[in-house]
C-alpha atoms as a PDB file:
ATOM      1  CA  UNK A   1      -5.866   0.176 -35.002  1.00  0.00           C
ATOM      2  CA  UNK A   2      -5.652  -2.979 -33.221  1.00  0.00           C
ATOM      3  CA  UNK A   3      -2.759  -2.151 -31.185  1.00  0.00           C
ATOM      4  CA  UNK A   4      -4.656   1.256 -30.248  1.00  0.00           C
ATOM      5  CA  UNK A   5      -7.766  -0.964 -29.237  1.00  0.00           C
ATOM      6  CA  UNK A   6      -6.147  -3.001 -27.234  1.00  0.00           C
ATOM      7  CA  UNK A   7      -3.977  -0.174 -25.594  1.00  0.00           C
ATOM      8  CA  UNK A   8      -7.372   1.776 -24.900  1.00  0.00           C
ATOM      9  CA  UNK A   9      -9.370  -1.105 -23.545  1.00  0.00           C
ATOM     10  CA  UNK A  10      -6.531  -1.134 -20.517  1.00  0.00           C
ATOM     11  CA  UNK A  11      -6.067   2.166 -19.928  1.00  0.00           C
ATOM     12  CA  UNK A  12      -9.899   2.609 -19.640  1.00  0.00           C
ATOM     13  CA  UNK A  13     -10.515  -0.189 -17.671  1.00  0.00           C
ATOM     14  CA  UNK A  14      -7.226  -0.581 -15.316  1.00  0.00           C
ATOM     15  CA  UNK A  15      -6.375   3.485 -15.003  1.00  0.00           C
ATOM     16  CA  UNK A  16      -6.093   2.715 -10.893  1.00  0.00           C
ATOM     17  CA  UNK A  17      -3.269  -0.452 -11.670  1.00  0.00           C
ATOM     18  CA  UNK A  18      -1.965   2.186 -14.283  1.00  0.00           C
ATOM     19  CA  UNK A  19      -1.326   4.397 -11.404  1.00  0.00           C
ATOM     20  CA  UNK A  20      -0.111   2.115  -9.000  1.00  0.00           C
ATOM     21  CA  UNK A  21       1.504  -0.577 -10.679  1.00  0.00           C
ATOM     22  CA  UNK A  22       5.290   0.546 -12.611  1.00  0.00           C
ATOM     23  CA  UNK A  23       5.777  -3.304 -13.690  1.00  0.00           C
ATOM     24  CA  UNK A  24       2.556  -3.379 -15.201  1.00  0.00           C
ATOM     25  CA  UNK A  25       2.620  -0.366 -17.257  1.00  0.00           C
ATOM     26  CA  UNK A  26       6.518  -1.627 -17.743  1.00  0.00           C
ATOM     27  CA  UNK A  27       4.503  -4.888 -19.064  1.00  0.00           C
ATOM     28  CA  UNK A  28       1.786  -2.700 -21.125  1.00  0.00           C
ATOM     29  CA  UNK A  29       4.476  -1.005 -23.185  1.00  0.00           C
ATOM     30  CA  UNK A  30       6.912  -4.162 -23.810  1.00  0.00           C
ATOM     31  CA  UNK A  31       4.193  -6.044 -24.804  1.00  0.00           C
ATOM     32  CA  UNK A  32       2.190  -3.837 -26.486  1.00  0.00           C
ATOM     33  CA  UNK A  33       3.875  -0.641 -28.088  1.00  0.00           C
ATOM     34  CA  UNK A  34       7.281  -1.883 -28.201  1.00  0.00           C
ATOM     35  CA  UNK A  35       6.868  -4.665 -30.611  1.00  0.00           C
ATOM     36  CA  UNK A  36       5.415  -2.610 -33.345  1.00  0.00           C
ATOM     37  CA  UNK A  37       8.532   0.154 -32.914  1.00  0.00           C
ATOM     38  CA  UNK A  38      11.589   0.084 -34.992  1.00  0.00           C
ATOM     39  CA  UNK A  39      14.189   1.359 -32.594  1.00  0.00           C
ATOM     40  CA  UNK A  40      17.073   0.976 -34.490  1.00  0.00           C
ATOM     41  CA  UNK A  41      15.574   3.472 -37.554  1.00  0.00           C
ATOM     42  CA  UNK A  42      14.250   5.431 -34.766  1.00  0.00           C
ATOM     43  CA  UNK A  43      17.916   6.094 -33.082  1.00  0.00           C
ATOM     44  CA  UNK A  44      19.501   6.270 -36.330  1.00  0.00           C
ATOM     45  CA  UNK A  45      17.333   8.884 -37.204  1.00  0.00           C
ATOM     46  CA  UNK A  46      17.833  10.722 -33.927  1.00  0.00           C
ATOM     47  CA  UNK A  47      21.337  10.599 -33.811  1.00  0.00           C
ATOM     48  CA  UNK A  48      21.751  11.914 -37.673  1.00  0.00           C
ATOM     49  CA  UNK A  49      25.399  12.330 -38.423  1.00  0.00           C
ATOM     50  CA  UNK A  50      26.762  11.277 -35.395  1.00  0.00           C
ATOM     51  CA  UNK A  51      25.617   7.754 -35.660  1.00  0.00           C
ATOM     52  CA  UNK A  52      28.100   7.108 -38.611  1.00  0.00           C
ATOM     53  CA  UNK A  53      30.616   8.001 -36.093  1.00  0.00           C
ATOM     54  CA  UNK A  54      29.272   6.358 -33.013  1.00  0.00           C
ATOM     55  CA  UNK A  55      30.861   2.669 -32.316  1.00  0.00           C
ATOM     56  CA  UNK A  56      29.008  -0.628 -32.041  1.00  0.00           C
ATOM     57  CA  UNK A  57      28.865  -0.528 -28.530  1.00  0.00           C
ATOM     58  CA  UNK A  58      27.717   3.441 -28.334  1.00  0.00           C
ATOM     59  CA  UNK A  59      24.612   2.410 -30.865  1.00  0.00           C
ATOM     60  CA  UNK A  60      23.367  -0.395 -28.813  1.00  0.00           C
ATOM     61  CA  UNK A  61      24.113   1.669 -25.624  1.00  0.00           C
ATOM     62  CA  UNK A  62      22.073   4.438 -26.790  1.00  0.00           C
ATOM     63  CA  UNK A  63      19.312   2.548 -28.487  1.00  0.00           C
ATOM     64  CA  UNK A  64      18.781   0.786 -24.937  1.00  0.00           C
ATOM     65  CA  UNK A  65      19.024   3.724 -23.045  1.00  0.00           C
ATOM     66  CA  UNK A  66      16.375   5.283 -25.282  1.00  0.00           C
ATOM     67  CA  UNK A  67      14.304   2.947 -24.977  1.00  0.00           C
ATOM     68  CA  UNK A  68      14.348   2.711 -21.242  1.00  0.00           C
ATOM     69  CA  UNK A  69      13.509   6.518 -21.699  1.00  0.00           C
ATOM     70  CA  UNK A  70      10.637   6.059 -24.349  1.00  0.00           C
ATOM     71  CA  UNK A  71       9.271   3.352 -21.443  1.00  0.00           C
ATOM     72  CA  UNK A  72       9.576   5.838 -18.928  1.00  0.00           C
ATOM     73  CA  UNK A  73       7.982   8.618 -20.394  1.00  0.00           C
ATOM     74  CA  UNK A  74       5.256   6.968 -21.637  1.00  0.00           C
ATOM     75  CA  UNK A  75       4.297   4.888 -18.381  1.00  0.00           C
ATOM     76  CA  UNK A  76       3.939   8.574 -17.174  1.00  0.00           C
ATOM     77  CA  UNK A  77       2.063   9.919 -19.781  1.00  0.00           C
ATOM     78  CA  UNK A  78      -0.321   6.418 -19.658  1.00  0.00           C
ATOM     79  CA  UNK A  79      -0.611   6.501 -15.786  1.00  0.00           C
ATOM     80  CA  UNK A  80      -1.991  10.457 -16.535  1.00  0.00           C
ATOM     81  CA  UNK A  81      -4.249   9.539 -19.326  1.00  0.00           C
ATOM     82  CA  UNK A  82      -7.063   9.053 -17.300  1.00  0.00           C
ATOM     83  CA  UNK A  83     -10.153   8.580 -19.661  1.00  0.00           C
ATOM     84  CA  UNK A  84      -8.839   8.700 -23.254  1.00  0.00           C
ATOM     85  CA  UNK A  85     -10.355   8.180 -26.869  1.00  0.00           C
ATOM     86  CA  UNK A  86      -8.363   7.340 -29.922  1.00  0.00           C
ATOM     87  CA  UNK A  87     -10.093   8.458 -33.479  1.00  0.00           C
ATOM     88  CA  UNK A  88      -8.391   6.746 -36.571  1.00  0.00           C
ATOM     89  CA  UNK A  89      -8.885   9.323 -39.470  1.00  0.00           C
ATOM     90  CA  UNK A  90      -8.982   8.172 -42.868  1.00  0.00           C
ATOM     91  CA  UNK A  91      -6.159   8.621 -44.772  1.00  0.00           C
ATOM     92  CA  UNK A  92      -5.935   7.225 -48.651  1.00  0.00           C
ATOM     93  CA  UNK A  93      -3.123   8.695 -49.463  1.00  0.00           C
ATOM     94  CA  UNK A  94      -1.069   6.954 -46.207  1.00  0.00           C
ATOM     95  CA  UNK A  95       1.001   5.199 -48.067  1.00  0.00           C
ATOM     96  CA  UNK A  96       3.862   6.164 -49.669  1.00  0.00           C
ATOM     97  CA  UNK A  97       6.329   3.151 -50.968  1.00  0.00           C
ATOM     98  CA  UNK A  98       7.222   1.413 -48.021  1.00  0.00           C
ATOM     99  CA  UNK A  99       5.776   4.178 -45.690  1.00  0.00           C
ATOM    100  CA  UNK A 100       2.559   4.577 -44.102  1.00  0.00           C
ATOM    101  CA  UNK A 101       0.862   7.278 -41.838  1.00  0.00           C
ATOM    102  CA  UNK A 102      -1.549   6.536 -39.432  1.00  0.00           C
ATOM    103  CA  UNK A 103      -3.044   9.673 -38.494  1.00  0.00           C
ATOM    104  CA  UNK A 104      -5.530   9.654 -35.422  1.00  0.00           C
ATOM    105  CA  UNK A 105      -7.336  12.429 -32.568  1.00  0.00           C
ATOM    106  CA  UNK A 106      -6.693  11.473 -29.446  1.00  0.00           C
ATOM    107  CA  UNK A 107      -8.712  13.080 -26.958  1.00  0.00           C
ATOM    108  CA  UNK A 108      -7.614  12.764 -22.836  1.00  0.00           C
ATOM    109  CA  UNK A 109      -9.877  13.465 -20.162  1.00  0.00           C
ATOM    110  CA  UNK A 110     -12.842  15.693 -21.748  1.00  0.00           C
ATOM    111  CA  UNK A 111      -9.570  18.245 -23.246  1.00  0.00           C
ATOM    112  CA  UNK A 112      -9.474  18.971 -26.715  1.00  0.00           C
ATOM    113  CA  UNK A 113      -8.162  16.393 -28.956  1.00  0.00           C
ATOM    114  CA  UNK A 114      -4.522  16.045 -29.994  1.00  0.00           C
ATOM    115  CA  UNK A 115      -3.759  15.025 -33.861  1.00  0.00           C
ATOM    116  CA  UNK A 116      -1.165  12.422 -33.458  1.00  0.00           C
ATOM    117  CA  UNK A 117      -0.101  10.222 -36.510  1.00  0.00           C
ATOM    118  CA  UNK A 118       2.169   7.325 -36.348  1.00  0.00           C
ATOM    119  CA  UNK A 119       4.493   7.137 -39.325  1.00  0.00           C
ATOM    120  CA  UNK A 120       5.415   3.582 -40.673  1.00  0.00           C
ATOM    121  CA  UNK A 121       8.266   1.963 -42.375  1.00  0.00           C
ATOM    122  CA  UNK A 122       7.625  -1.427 -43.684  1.00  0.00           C
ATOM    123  CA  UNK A 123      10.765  -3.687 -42.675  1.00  0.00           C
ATOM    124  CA  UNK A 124      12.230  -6.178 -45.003  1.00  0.00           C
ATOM    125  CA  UNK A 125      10.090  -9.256 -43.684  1.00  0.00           C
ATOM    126  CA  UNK A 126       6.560  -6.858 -44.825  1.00  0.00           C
ATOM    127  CA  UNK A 127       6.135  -5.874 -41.172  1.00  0.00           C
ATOM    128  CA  UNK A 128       5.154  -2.075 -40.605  1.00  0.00           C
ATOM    129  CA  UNK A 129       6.889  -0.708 -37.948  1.00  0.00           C
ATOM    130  CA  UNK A 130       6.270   2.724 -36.519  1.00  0.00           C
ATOM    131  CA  UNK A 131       9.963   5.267 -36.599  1.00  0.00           C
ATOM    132  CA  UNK A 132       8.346   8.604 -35.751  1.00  0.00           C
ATOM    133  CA  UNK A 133       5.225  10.086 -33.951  1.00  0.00           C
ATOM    134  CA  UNK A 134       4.007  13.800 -34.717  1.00  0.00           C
ATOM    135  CA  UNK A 135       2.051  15.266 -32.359  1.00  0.00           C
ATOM    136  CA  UNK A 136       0.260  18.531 -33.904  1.00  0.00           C
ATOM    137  CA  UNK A 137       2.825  19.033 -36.246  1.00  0.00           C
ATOM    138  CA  UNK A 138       5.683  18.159 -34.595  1.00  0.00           C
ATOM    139  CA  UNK A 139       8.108  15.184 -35.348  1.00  0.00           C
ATOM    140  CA  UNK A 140       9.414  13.191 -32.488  1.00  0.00           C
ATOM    141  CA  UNK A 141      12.551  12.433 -34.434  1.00  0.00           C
ATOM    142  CA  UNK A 142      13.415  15.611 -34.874  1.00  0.00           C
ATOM    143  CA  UNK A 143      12.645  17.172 -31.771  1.00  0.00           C
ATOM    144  CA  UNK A 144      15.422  14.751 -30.424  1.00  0.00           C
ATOM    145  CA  UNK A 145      17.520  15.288 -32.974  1.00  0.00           C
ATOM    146  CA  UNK A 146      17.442  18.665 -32.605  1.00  0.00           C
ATOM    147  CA  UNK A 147      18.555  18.741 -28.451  1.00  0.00           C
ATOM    148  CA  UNK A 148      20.448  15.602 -28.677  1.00  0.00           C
ATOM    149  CA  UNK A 149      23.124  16.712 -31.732  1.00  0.00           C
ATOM    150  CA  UNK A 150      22.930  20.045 -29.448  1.00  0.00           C
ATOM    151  CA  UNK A 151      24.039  17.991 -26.227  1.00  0.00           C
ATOM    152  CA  UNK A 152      26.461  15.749 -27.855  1.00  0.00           C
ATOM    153  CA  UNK A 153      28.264  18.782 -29.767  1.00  0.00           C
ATOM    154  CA  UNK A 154      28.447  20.379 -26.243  1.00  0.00           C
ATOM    155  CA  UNK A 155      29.538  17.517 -24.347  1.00  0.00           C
ATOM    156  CA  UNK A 156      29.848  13.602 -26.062  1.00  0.00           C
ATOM    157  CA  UNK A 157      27.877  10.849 -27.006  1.00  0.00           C
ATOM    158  CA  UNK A 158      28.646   9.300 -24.231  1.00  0.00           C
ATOM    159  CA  UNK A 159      27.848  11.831 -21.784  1.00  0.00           C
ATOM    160  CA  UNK A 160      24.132  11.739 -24.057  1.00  0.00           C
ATOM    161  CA  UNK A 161      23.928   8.002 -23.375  1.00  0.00           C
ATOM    162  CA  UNK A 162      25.091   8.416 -19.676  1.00  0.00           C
ATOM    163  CA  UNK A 163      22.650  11.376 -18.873  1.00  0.00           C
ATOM    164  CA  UNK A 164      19.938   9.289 -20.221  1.00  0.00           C
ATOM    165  CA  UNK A 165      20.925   6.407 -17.728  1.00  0.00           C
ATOM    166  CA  UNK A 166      20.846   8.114 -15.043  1.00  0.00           C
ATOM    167  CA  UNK A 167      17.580  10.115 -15.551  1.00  0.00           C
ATOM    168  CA  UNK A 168      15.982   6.724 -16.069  1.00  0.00           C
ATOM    169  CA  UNK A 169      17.444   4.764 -13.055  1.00  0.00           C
ATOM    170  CA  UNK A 170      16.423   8.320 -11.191  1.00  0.00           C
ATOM    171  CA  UNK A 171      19.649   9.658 -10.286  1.00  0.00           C
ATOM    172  CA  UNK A 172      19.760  12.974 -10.311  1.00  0.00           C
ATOM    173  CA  UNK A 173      21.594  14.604 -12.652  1.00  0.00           C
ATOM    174  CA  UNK A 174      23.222  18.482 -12.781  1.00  0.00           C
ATOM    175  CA  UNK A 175      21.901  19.682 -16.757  1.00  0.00           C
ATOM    176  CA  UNK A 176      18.618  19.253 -15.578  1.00  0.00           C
ATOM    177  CA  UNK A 177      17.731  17.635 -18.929  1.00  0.00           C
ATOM    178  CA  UNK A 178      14.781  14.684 -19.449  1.00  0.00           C
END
């Protein structure tokens, strides 16, 4: 809720800078949304069974990569927000062990809201730290999972990791894929 707050308050009130300004919306996300992900669960998660098989230097390769990708995406998506609301719904049966969903209505711009809920896994120092987002029903995770195991059984992990680097340093690239 805080983080949401906080989030809100600048899109709402520095949507122009939003638009303008990559190193602040850069800023926005590494300050703000990063720190509450767990990217390592998150990539583990994405890869599936090909992260057993993945080296040390693949796994920190593609967890920087997708995180580069996660920043890129959503500095587009918050430079597009334009007005936005975020509605925490009460949830008493959130948590589960050491997981916790958040679920919430965002609403953009006057359109119809969007059910979004964060899903948390509480790391071993107590922090909660979100792995997956599900957007009307569908998982984040597994969306990825699903076209990345796809691309890496058609190609390799490496080509994964090096598709993703060059979509986010903007080089184009021939599969067409984000």
């Amino acid at each position: 809720e805080q983080t949401s707050t906080q989030l809100l308050d600048i899109i709402n009130t520095e949507s122009d800078r939003i638009r303008e300004d990559a190193e602040f919306v850069d800023s926005i996300v590494n300050d703000i949304i990063l720190p509450i992900i767990d990217l390592q669960s998150m990539a583990k998660l994405i890869l599936g069974k090909h992260w057993k098989g993945a080296s040390e230097q693949q796994r920190s390769d593609f967890i920087n990569e997708f995180k580069n990708m996660l920043i890129r995406t959503y500095a587009k998506s918050v430079a597009d927000f334009g007005h936005a609301e975020i509605v925490i719904i009460p949830n008493p049966e959130g948590q589960k062990g050491k997981f916790y969903r958040v679920k919430t209505q965002v609403t953009l711009s006057g359109n119809p809201p969007l059910n979004v809920d964060y899903v948390f896994r509480q790391q071993p120092d107590m922090q909660w730290k979100a792995f997956d987002l599900v957007v009307d029903g569908l998982s984040m995770i597994k969306n990825f999972r699903s076209s990345f195991s796809q691309e890496i059984e058609e190609t390799s992990l490496d080509a994964l990791i090096d598709r993703i680097k060059n979509t986010n340093t903007g080089e184009e690239v021939a599969t067409g894929k984000v």
